[in-house]
Protein backbone atom coordinates (compact mmCIF):
# COMPACT_ATOMS: atom_id res chain seq x y z
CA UNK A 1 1.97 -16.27 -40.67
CA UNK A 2 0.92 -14.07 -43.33
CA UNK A 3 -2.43 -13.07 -41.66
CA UNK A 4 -0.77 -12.88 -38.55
CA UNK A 5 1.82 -10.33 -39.89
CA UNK A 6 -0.93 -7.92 -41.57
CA UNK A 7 -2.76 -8.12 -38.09
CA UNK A 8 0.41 -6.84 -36.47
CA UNK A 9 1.18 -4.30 -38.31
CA UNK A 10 -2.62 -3.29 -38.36
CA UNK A 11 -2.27 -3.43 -34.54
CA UNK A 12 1.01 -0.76 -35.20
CA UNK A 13 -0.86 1.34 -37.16
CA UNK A 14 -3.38 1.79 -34.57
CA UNK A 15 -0.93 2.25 -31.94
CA UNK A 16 0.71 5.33 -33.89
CA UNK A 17 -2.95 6.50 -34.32
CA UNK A 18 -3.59 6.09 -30.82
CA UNK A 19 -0.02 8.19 -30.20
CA UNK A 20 -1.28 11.00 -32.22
CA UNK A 21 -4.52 11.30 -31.01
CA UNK A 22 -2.88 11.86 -27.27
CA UNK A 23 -0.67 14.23 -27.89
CA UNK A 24 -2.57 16.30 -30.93
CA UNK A 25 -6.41 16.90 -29.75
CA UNK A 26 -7.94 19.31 -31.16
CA UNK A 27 -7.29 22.64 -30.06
CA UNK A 28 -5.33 23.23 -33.13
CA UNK A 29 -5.36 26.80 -32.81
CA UNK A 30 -3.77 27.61 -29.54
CA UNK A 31 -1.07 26.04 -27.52
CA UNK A 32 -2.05 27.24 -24.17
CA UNK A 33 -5.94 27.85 -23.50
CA UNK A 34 -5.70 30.93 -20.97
CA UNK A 35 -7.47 29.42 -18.61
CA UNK A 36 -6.16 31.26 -15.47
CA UNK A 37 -7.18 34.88 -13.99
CA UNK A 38 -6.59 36.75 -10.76
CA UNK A 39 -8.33 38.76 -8.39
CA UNK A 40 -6.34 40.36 -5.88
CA UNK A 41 -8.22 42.28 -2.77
CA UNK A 42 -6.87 44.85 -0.37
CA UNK A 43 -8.71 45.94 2.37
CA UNK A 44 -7.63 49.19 3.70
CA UNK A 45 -8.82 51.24 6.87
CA UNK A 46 -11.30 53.17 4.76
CA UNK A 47 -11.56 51.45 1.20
CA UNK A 48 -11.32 48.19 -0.18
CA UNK A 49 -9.88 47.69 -3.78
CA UNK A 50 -10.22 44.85 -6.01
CA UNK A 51 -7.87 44.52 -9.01
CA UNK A 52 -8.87 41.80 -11.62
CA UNK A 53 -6.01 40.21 -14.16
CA UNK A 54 -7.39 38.67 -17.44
CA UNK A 55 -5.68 37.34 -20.42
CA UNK A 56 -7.55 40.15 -23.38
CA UNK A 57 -8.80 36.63 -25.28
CA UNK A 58 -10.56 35.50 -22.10
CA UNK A 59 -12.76 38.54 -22.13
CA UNK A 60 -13.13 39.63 -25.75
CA UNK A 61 -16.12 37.51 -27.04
CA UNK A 62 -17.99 39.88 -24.21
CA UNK A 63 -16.42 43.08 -24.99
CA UNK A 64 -15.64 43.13 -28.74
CA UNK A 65 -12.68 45.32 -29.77
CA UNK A 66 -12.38 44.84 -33.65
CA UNK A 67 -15.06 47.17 -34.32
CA UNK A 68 -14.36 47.97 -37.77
CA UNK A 69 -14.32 43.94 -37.96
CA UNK A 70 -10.87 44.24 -40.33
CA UNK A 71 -9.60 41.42 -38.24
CA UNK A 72 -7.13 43.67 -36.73
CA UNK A 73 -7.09 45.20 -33.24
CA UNK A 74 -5.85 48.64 -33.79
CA UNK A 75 -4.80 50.40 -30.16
CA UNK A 76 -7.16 53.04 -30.86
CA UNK A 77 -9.50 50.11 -30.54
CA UNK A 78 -8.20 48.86 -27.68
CA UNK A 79 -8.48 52.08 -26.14
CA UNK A 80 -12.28 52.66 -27.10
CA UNK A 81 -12.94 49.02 -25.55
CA UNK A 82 -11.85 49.56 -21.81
CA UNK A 83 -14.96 51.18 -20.74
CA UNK A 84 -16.88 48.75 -22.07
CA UNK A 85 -14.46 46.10 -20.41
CA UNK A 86 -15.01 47.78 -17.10
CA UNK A 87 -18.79 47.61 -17.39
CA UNK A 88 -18.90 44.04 -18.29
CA UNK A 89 -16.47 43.62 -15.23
CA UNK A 90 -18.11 45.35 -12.52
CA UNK A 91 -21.63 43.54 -13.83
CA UNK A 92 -20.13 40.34 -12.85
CA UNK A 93 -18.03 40.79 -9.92
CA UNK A 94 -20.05 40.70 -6.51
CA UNK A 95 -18.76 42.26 -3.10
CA UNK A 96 -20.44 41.54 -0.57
CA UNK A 97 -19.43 43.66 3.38
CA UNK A 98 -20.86 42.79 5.92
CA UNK A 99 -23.86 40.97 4.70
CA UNK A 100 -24.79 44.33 1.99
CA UNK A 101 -23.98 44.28 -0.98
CA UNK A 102 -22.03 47.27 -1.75
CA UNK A 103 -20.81 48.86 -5.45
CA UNK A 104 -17.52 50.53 -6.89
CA UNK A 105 -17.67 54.50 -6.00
CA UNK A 106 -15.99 54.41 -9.58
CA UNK A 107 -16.57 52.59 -12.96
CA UNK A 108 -13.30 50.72 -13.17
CA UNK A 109 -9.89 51.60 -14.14
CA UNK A 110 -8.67 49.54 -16.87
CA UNK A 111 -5.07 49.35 -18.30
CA UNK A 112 -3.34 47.06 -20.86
CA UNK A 113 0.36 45.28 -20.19
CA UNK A 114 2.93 43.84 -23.04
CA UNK A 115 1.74 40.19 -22.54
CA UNK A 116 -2.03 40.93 -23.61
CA UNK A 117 -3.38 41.26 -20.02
CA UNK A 118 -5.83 43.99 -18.86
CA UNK A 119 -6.10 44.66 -15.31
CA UNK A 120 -8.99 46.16 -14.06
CA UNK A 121 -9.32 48.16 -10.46
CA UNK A 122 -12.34 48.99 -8.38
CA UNK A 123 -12.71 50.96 -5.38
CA UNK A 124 -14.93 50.51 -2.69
CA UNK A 125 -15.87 53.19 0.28
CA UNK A 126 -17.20 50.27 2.35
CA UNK A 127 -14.98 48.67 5.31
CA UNK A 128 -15.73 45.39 6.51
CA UNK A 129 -15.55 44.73 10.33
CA UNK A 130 -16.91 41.22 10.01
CA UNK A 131 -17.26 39.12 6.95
CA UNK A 132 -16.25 39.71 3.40
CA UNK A 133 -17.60 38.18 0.60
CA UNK A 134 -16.30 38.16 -2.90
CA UNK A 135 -18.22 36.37 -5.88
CA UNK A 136 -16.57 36.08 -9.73
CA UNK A 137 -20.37 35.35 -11.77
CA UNK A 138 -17.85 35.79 -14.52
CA UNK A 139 -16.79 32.42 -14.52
CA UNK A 140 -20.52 31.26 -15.59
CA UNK A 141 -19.39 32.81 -19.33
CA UNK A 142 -15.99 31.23 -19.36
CA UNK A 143 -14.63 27.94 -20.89
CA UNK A 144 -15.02 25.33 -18.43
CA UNK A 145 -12.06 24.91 -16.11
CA UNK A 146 -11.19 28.76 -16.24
CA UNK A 147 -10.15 29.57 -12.89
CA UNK A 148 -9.35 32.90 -10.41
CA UNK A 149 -6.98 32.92 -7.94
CA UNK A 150 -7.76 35.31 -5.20
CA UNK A 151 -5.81 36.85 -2.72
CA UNK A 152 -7.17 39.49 0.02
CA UNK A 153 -4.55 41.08 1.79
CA UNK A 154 -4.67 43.89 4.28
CA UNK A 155 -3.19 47.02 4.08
CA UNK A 156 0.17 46.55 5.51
CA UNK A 157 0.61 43.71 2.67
CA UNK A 158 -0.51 40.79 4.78
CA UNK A 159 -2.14 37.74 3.15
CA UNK A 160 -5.71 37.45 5.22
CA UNK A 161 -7.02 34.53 2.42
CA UNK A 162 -6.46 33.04 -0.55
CA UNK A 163 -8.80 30.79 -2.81
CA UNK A 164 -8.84 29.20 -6.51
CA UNK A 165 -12.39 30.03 -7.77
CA UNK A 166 -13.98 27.91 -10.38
CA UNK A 167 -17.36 27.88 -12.29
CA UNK A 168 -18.42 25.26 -9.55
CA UNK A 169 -17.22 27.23 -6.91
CA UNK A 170 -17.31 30.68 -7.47
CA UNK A 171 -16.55 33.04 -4.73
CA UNK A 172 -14.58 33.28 -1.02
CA UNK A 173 -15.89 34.31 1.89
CA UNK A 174 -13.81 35.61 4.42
CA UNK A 175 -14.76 36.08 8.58
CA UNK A 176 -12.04 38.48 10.27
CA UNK A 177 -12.48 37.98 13.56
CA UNK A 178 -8.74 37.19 15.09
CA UNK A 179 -10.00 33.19 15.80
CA UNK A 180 -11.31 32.67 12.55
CA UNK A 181 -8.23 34.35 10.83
CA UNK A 182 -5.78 31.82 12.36
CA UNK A 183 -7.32 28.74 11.02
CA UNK A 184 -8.11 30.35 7.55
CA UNK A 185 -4.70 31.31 7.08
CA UNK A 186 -3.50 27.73 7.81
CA UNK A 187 -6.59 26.32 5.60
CA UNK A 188 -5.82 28.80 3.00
CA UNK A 189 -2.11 28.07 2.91
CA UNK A 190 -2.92 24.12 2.32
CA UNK A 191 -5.23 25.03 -0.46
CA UNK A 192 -2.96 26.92 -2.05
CA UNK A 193 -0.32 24.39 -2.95
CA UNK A 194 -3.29 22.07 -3.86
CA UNK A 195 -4.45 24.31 -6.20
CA UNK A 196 -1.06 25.36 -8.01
CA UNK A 197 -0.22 21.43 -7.99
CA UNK A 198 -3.31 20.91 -9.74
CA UNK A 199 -3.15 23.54 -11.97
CA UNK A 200 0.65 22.61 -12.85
CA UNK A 201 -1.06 18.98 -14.09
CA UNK A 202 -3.57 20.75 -16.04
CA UNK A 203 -1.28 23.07 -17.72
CA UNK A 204 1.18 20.44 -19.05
CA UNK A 205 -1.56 17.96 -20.16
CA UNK A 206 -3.10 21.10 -21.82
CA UNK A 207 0.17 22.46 -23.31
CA UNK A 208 0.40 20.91 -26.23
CA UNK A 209 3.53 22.25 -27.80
CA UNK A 210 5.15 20.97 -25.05
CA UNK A 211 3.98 17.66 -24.77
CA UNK A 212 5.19 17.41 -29.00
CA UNK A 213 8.29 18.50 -27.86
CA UNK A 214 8.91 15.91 -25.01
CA UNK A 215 7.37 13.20 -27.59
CA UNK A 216 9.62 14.29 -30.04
CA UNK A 217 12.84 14.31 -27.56
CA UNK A 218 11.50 10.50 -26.61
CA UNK A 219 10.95 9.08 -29.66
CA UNK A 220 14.06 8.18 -30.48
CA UNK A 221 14.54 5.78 -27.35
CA UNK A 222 14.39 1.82 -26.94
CA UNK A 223 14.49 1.61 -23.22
CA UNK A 224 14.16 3.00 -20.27
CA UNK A 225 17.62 4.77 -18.92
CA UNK A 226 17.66 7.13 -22.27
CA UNK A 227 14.61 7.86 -21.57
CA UNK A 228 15.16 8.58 -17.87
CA UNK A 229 17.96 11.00 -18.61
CA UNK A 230 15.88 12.97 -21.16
CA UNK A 231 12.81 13.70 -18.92
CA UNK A 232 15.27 14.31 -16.02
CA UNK A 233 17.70 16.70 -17.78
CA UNK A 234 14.31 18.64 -18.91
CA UNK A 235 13.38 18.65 -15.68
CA UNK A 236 16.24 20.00 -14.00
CA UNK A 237 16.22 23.20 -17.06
CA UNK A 238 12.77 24.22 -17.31
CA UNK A 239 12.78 23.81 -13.63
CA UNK A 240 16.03 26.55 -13.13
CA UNK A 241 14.43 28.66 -15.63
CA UNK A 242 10.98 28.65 -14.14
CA UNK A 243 12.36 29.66 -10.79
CA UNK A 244 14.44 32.37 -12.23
CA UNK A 245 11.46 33.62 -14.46
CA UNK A 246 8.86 33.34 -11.47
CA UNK A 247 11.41 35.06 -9.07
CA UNK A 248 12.01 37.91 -11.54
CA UNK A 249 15.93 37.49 -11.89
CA UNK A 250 15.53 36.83 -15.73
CA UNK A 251 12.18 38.02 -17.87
CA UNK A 252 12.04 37.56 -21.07
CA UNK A 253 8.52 38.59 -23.12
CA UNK A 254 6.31 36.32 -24.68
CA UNK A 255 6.93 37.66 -27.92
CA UNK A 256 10.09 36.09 -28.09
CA UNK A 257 9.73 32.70 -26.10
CA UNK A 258 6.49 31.28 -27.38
CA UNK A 259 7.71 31.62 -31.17
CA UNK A 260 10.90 30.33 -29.89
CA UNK A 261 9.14 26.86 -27.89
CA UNK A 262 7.88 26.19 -31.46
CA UNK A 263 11.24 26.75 -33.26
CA UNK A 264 12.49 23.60 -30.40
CA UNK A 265 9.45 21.73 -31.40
CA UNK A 266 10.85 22.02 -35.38
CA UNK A 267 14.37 21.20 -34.75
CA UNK A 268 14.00 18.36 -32.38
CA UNK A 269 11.47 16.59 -34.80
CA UNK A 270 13.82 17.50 -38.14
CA UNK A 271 16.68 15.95 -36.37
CA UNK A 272 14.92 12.96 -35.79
CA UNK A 273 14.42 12.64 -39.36
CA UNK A 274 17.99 13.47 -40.46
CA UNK A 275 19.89 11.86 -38.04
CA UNK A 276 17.37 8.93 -37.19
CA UNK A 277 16.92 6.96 -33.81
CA UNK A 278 20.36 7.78 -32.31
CA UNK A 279 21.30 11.20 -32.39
CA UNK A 280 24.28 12.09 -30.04
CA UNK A 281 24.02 14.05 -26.67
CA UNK A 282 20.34 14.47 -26.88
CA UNK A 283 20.22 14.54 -23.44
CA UNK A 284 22.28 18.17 -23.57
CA UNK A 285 19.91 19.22 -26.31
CA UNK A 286 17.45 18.48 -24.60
CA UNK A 287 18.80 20.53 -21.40
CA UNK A 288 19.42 23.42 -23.61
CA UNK A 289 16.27 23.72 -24.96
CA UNK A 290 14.59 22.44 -21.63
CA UNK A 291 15.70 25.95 -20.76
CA UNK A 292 13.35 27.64 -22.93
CA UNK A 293 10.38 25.87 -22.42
CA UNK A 294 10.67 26.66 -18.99
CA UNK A 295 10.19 30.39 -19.51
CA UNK A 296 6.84 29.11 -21.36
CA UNK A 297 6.30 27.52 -18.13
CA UNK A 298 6.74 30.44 -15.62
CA UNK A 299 4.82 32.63 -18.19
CA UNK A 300 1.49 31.42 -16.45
CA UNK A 301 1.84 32.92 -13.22
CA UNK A 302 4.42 36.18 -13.96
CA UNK A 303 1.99 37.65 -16.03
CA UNK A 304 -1.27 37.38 -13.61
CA UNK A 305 0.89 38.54 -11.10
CA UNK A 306 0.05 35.18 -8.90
CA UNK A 307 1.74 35.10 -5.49
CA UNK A 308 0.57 33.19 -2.04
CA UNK A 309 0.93 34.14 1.54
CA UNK A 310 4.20 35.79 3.08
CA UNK A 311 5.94 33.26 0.46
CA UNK A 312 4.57 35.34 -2.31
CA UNK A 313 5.82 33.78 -5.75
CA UNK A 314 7.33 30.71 -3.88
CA UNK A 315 4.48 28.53 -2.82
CA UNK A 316 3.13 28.76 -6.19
CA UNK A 317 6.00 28.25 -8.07
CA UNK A 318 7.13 25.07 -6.35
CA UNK A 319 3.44 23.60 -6.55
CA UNK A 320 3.17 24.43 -10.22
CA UNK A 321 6.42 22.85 -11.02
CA UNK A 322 5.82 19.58 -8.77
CA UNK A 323 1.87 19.80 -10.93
CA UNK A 324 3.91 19.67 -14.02
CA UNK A 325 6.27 17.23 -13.13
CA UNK A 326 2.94 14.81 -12.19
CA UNK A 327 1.97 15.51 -15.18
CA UNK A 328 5.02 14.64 -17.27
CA UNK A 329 5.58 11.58 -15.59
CA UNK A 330 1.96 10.20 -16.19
CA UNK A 331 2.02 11.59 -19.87
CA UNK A 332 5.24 9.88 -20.28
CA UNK A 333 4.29 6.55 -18.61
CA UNK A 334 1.48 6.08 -21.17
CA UNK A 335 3.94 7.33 -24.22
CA UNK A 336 6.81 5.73 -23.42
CA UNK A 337 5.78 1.65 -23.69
CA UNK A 338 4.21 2.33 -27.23
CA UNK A 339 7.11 4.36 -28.22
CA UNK A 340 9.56 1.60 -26.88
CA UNK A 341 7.46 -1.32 -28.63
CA UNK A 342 7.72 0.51 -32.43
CA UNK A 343 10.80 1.41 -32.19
CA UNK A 344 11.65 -2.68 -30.96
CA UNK A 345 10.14 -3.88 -34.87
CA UNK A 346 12.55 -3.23 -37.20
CA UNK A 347 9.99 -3.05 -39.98
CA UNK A 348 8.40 -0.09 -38.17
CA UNK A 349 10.67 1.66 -36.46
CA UNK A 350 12.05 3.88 -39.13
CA UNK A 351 8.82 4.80 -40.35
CA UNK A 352 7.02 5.52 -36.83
CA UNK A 353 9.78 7.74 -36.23
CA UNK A 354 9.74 9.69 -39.22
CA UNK A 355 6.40 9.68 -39.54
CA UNK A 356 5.54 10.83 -36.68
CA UNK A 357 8.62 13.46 -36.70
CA UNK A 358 7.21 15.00 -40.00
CA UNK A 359 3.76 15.68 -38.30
CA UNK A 360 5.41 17.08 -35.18
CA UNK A 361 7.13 19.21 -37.39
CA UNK A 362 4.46 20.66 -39.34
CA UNK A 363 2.88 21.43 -35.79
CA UNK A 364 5.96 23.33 -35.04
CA UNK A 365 5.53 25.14 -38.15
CA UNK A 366 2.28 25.97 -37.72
CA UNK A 367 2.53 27.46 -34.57
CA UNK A 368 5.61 29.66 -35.36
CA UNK A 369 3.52 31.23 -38.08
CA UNK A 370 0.60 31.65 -36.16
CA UNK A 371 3.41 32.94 -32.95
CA UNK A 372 4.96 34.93 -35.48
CA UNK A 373 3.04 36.58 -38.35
CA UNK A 374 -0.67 35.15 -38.51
């Protein structure tokens, strides 16, 4: 019995490692890894512009800013950086008409937003009459699994093709004859909501603060209808919010939601330690909150200005959120049976829970400060 009981609770120790491991890898530093850019094209009757949307810490290792190297960004800084941004840019963005390749009439134009995105516009004389071809080398530099969502549109607004570029895959070619147009448009349309679905799984399974907070929220449960009702009640509020962020009837700036995701992450997890494995109406708190994290959520394609087809924001937003979702559920499904198994051992449970509620926690912490001040 007695060799028996160390092996089990050597077996539980493991488990919680295993737990930990999953939901804390190692990109301590940063909750969300950028990870997404745009491209958007528009072909006019005697120009065709291209507009590129990166997140500043995609593109800064090749176009330093701190060049006083204080560790501080001044915007005079900023400002003496965009035309080296713009060179770097053109150097690895290929547009090809017509089987030539042709070059900006312009170095680019290159401006900053609030949510630390520069967007960067080039102007071509050329006019394509048959094929189009646009080619992101930039993507050869980038983390792997940084991808560019490209639109081309015509003048009049019109979505001609759309494509998610990746280092594997890095460029669209478009043919505008009338025939071709009709299938590539239905293609393109497809592709789309593949591509937003995927990324949706990607960005949850990559999010980390948010998979700590829906571990935290879960942690507390022995079965699985408490657990059902928290992942659905999330569901439901970071889905309204998403839609309402994505749609542009409520904005709120990074500033204050990403500080404010970690400041869920730290109450959920002290709670659990206060009030122990049955807290009261976590389901609402859990809604509340659910609420915030959803902004977080719509964050990823509001600032990149992503949109799709004549559904602009739509098509995207309801992939993303079905990607997420996915992703949830699978995260969950692996989570949940360990979680439920602890907290079934009476001579584990309180300590798993607290435990692991103290390290979630200090997570939380850390990424306020780093949100916040660092």
């Amino acid at each position: 019995m007695t060799s028996g009981w160390k092996m089990l609770r050597l077996f539980a120790r493991w488990q919680c490692l295993l737990l930990v491991c999953l939901l804390l890898p190692s990109g301590w530093a940063a909750a969300h890894a950028p990870g997404l850019s745009s491209i958007d094209v528009t072909v006019k009757s005697d120009q065709v512009i291209v507009k590129l949307t990166f997140a500043l810490q995609d593109i800064e290792a090749f176009a330093p800013m701190d060049s006083d190297l204080d560790a501080e960004v001044s915007a005079a800084e900023r400002e003496a950086a965009k035309p080296d941004i713009a060179k770097m840019l053109a150097a690895q963005l290929r547009v090809n008409i017509d089987g030539a390749d042709v070059q900006a009439v312009a170095p680019g134009a290159v401006v900053y937003d609030e949510q630390n995105n520069a967007h960067v516009e080039f102007i071509f004389q050329s006019v394509p009459h048959q094929q189009l071809q646009v080619q992101s080398k930039l993507l050869a530099w980038l983390p792997d699994g940084h991808q560019q969502y490209v639109t081309v549109r015509d003048a009049a607004g019109k979505t001609l093709s759309e494509k998610m570029l990746s280092r594997a895959d890095d460029q669209l070619q478009l043919a505008l004859s009338p025939a071709d147009q009709s299938v590539a448009q239905n293609d393109s349309r497809f592709s789309a909501f593949a591509d937003f679905l995927k990324l949706g799984i990607e960005h949850i399974l990559t999010g980390y603060d948010h998979l700590l907070f829906l571990f935290a929220l879960l942690a507390v449960t022995h079965s699985f209808w408490p657990a059902i009702k928290i992942v659905t009640f999330f569901t439901i509020a970071h889905s309204i919010t998403l839609a309402c962020a994505g749609l542009n009837i409520i904005e709120l700036p990074s500033s204050f939601v990403e500080p404010v995701i970690a400041l869920t992450i730290i109450y959920v997890a002290v709670e659990n330690i206060m009030r122990g494995d049955h807290p009261k109406g976590r389901q609402w708190l859990t809604f509340g909150f659910g609420l915030i994290h959803g902004f977080g959520f719509a964050s990823v394609l509001r600032e990149l200005n992503i949109s799709s087809g004549d559904t602009g924001i739509l098509l995207p937003l309801l992939s993303f959120n079905l990607g997420i979702e996915t992703g949830q559920i699978a995260v969950a499904s692996v989570v949940l049976p360990i979680i439920w198994w602890l907290n079934n051992k009476p001579a584990f449970a309180e300590k798993f829970l607290k435990g692991c509620s103290a390290m979630v926690a200090l997570m939380g912490a850390y990424w306020l400060l780093e949100r916040t001040v660092l």
